[in-house]
PDB file of N, CA and C in Angstrom:
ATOM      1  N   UNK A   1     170.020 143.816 117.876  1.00  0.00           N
ATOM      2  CA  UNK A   1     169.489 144.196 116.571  1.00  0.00           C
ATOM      3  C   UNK A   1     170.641 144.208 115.571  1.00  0.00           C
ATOM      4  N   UNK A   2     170.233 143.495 114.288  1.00  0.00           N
ATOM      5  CA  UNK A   2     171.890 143.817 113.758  1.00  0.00           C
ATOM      6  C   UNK A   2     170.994 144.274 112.527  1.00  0.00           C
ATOM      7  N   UNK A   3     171.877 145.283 112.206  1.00  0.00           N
ATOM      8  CA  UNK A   3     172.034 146.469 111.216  1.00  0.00           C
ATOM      9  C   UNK A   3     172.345 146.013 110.048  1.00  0.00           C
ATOM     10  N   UNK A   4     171.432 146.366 109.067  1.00  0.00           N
ATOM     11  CA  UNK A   4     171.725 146.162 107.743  1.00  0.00           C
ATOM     12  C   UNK A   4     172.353 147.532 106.899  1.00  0.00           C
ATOM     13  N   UNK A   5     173.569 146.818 106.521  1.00  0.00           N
ATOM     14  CA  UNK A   5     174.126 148.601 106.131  1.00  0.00           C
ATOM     15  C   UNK A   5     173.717 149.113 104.570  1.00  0.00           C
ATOM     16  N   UNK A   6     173.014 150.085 104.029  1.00  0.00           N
ATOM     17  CA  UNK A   6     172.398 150.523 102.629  1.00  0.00           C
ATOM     18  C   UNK A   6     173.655 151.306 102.349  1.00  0.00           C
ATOM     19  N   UNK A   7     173.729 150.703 101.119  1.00  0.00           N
ATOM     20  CA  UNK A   7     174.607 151.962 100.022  1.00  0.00           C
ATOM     21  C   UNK A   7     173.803 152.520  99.191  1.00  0.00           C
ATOM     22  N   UNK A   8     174.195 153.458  98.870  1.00  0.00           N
ATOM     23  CA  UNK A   8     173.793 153.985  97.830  1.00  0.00           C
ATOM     24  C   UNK A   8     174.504 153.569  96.539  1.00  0.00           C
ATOM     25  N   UNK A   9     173.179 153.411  95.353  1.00  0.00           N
ATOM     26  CA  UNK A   9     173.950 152.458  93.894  1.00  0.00           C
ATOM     27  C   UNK A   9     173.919 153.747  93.338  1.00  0.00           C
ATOM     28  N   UNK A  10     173.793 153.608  91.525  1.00  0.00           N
ATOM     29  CA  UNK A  10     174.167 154.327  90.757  1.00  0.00           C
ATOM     30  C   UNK A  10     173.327 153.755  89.653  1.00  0.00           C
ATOM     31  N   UNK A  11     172.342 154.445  88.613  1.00  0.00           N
ATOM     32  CA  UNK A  11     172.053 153.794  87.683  1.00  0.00           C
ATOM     33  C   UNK A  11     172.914 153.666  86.382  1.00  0.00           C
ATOM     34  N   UNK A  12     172.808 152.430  85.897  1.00  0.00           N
ATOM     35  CA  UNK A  12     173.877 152.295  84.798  1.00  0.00           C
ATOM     36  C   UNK A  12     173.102 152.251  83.494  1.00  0.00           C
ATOM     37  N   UNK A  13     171.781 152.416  83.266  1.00  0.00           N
ATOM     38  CA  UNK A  13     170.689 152.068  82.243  1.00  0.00           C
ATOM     39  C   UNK A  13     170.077 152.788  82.356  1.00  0.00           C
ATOM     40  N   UNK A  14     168.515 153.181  81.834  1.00  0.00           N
ATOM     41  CA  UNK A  14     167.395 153.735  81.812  1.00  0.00           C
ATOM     42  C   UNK A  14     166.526 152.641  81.514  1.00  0.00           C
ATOM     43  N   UNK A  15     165.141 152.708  82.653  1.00  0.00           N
ATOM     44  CA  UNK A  15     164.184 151.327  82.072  1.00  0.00           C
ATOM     45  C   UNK A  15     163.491 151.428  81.207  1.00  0.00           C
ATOM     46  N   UNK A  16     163.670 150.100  80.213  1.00  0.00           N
ATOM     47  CA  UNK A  16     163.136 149.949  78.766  1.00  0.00           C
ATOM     48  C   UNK A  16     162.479 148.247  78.958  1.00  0.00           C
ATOM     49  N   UNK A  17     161.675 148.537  77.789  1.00  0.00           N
ATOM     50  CA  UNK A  17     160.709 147.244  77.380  1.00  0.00           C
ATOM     51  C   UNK A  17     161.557 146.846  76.235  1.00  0.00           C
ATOM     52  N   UNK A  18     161.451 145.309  76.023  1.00  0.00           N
ATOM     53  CA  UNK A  18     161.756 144.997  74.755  1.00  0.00           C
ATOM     54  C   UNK A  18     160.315 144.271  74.445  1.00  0.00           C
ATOM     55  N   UNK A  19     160.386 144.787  73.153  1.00  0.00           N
ATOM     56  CA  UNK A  19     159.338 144.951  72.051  1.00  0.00           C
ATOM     57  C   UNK A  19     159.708 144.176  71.173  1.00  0.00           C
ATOM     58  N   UNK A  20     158.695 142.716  70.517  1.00  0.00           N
ATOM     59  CA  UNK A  20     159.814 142.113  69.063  1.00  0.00           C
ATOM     60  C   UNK A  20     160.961 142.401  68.895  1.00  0.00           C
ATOM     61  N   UNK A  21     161.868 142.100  69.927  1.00  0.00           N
ATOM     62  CA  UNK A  21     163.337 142.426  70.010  1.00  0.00           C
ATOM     63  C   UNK A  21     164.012 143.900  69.626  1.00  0.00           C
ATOM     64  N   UNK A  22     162.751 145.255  69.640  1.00  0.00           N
ATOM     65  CA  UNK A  22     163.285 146.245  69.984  1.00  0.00           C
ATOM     66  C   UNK A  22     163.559 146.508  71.475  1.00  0.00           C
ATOM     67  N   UNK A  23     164.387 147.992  72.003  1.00  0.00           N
ATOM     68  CA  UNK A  23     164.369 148.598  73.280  1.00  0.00           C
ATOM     69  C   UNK A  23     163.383 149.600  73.232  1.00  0.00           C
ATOM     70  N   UNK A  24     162.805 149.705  73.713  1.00  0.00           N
ATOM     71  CA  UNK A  24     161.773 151.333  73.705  1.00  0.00           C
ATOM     72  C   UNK A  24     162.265 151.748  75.236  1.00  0.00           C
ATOM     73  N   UNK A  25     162.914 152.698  76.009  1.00  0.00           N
ATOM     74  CA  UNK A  25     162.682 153.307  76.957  1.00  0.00           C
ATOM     75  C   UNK A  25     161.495 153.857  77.462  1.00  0.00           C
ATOM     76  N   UNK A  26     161.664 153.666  78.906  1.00  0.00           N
ATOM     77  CA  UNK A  26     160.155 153.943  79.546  1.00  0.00           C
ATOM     78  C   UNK A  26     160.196 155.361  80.580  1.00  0.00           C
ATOM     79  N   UNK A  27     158.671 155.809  80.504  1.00  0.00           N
ATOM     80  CA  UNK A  27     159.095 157.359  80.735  1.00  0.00           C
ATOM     81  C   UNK A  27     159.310 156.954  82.815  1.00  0.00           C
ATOM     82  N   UNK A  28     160.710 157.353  82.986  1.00  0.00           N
ATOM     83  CA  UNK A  28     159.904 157.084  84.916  1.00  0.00           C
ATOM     84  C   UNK A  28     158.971 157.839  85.599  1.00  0.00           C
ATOM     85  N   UNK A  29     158.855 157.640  86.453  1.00  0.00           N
ATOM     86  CA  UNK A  29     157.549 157.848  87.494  1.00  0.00           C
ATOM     87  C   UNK A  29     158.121 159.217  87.893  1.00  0.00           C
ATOM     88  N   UNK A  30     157.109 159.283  88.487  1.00  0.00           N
ATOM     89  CA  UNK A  30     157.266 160.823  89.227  1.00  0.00           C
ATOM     90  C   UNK A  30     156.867 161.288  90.612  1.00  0.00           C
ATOM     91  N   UNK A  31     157.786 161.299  91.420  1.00  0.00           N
ATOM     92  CA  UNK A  31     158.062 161.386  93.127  1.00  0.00           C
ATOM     93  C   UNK A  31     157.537 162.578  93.412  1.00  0.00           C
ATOM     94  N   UNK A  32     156.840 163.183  94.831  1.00  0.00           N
ATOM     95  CA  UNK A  32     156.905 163.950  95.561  1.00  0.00           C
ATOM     96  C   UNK A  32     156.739 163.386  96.745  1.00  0.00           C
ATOM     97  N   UNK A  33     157.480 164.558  97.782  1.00  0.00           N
ATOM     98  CA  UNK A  33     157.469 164.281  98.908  1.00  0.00           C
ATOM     99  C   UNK A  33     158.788 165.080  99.415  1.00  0.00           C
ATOM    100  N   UNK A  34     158.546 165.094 101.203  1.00  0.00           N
ATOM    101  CA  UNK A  34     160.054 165.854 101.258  1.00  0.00           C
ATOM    102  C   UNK A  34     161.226 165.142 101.972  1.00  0.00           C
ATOM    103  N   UNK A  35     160.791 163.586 102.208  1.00  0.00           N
ATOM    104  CA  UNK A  35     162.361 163.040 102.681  1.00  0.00           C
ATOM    105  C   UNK A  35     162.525 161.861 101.592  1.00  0.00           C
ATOM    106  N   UNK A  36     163.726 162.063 101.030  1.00  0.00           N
ATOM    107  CA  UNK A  36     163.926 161.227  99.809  1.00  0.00           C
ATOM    108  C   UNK A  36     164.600 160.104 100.106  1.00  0.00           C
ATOM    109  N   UNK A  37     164.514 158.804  99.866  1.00  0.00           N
ATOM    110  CA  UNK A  37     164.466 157.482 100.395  1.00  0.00           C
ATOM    111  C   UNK A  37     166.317 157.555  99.276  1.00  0.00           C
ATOM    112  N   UNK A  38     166.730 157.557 100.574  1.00  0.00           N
ATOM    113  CA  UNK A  38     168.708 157.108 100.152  1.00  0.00           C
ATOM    114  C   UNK A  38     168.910 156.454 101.135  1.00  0.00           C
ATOM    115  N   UNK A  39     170.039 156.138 100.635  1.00  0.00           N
ATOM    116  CA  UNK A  39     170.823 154.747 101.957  1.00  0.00           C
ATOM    117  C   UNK A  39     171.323 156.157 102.985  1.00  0.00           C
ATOM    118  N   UNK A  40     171.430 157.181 103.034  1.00  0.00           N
ATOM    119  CA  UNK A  40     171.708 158.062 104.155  1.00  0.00           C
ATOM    120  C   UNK A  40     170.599 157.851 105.168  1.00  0.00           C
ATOM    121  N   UNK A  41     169.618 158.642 104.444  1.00  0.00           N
ATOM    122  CA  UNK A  41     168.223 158.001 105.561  1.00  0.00           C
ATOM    123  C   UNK A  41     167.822 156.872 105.877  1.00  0.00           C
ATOM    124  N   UNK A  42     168.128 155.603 105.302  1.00  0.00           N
ATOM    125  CA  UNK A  42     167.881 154.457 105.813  1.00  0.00           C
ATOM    126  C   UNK A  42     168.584 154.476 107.027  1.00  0.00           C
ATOM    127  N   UNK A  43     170.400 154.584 106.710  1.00  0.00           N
ATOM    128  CA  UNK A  43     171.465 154.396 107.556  1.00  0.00           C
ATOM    129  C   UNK A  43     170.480 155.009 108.864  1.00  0.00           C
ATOM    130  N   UNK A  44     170.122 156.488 108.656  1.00  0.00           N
ATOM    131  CA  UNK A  44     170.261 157.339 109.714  1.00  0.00           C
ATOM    132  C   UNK A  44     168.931 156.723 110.777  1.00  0.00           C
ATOM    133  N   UNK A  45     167.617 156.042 110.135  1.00  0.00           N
ATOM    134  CA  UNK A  45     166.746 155.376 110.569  1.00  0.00           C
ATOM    135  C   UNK A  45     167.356 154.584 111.137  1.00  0.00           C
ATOM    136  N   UNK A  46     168.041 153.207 110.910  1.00  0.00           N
ATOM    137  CA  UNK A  46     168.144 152.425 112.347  1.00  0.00           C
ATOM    138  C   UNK A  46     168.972 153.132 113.268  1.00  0.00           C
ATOM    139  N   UNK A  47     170.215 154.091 113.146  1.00  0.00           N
ATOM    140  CA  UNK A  47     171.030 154.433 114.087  1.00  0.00           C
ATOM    141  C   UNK A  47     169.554 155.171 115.090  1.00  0.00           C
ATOM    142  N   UNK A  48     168.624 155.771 114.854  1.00  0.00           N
ATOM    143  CA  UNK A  48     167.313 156.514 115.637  1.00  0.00           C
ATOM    144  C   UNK A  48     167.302 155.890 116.081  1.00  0.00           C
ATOM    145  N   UNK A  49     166.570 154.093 115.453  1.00  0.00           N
ATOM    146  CA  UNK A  49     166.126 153.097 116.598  1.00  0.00           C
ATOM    147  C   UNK A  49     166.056 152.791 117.276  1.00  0.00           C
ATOM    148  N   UNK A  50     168.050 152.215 117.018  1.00  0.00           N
ATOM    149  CA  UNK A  50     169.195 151.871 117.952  1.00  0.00           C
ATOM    150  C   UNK A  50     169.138 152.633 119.320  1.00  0.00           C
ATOM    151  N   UNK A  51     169.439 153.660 118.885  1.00  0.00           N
ATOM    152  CA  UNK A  51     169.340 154.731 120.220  1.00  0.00           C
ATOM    153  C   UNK A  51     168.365 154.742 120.890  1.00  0.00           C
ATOM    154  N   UNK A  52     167.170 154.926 120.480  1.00  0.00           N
ATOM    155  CA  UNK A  52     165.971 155.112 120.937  1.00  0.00           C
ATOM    156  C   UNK A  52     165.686 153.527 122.024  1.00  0.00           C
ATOM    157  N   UNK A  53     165.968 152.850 121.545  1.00  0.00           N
ATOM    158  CA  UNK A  53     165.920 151.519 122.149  1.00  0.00           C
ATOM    159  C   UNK A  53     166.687 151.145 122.936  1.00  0.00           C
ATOM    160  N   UNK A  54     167.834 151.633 123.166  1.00  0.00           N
ATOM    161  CA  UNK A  54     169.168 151.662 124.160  1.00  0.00           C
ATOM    162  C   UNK A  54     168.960 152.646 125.502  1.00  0.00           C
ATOM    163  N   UNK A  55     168.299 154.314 124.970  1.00  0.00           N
ATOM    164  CA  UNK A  55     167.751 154.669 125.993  1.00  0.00           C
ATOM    165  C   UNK A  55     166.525 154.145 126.823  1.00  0.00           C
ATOM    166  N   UNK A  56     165.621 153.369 126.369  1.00  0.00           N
ATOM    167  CA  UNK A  56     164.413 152.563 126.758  1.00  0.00           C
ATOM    168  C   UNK A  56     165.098 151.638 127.720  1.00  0.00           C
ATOM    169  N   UNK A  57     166.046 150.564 127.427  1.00  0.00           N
ATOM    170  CA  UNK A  57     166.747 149.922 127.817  1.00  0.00           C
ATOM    171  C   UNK A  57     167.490 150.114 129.202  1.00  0.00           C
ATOM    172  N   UNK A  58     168.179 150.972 129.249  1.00  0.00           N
ATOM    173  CA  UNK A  58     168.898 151.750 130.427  1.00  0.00           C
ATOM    174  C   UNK A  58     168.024 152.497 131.244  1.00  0.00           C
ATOM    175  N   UNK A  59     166.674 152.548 131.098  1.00  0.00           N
ATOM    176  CA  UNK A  59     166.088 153.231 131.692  1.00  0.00           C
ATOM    177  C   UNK A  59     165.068 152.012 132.476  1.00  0.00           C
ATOM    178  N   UNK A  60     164.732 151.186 132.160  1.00  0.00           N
ATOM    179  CA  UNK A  60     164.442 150.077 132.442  1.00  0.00           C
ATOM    180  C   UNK A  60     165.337 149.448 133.734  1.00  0.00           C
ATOM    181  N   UNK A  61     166.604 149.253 133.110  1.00  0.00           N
ATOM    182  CA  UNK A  61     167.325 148.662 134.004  1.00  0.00           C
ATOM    183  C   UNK A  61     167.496 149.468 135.703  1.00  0.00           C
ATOM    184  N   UNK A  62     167.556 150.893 135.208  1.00  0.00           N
ATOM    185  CA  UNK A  62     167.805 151.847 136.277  1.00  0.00           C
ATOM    186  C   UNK A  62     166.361 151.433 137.378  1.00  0.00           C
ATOM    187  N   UNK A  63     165.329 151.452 136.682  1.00  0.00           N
ATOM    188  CA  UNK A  63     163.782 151.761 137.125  1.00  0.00           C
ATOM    189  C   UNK A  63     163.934 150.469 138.191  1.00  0.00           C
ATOM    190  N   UNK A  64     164.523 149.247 138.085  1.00  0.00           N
ATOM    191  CA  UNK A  64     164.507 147.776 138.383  1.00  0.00           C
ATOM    192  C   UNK A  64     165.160 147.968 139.863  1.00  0.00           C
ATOM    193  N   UNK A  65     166.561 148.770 139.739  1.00  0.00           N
ATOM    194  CA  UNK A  65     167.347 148.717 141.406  1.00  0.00           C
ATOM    195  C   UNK A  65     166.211 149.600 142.101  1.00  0.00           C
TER     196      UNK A  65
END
């Protein structure tokens, strides 16, 4: 499995429409929930996988002799 590694960015803007060549800023959305989607929890999701699939793995192999 190869691992895609997430960073975490940074916003450098606020999202806006252009309008007849104005900017109008747009109001953002609005989240609930209680695990908040960062490259920590991504990271920490495949390392689960990983593991989870490695113990499956070794346990397999053991089950075989």
């Amino acid at each position: 499995m190869d691992k895609i590694p997430f960073e975490a960015g940074r916003k450098i803007k606020n999202a806006y429409v252009t309008i007849d060549g104005v900017e109008y800023e747009v109001i953002p959305a609005e989240y609930e929930g209680n695990t908040p989607l960062s490259s920590y929890i991504l990271n920490l999701l495949q390392d689960n996988v990983e593991n989870e699939l490695n113990k499956r793995l070794e346990f397999e192999v053991v089950e075989e002799w």
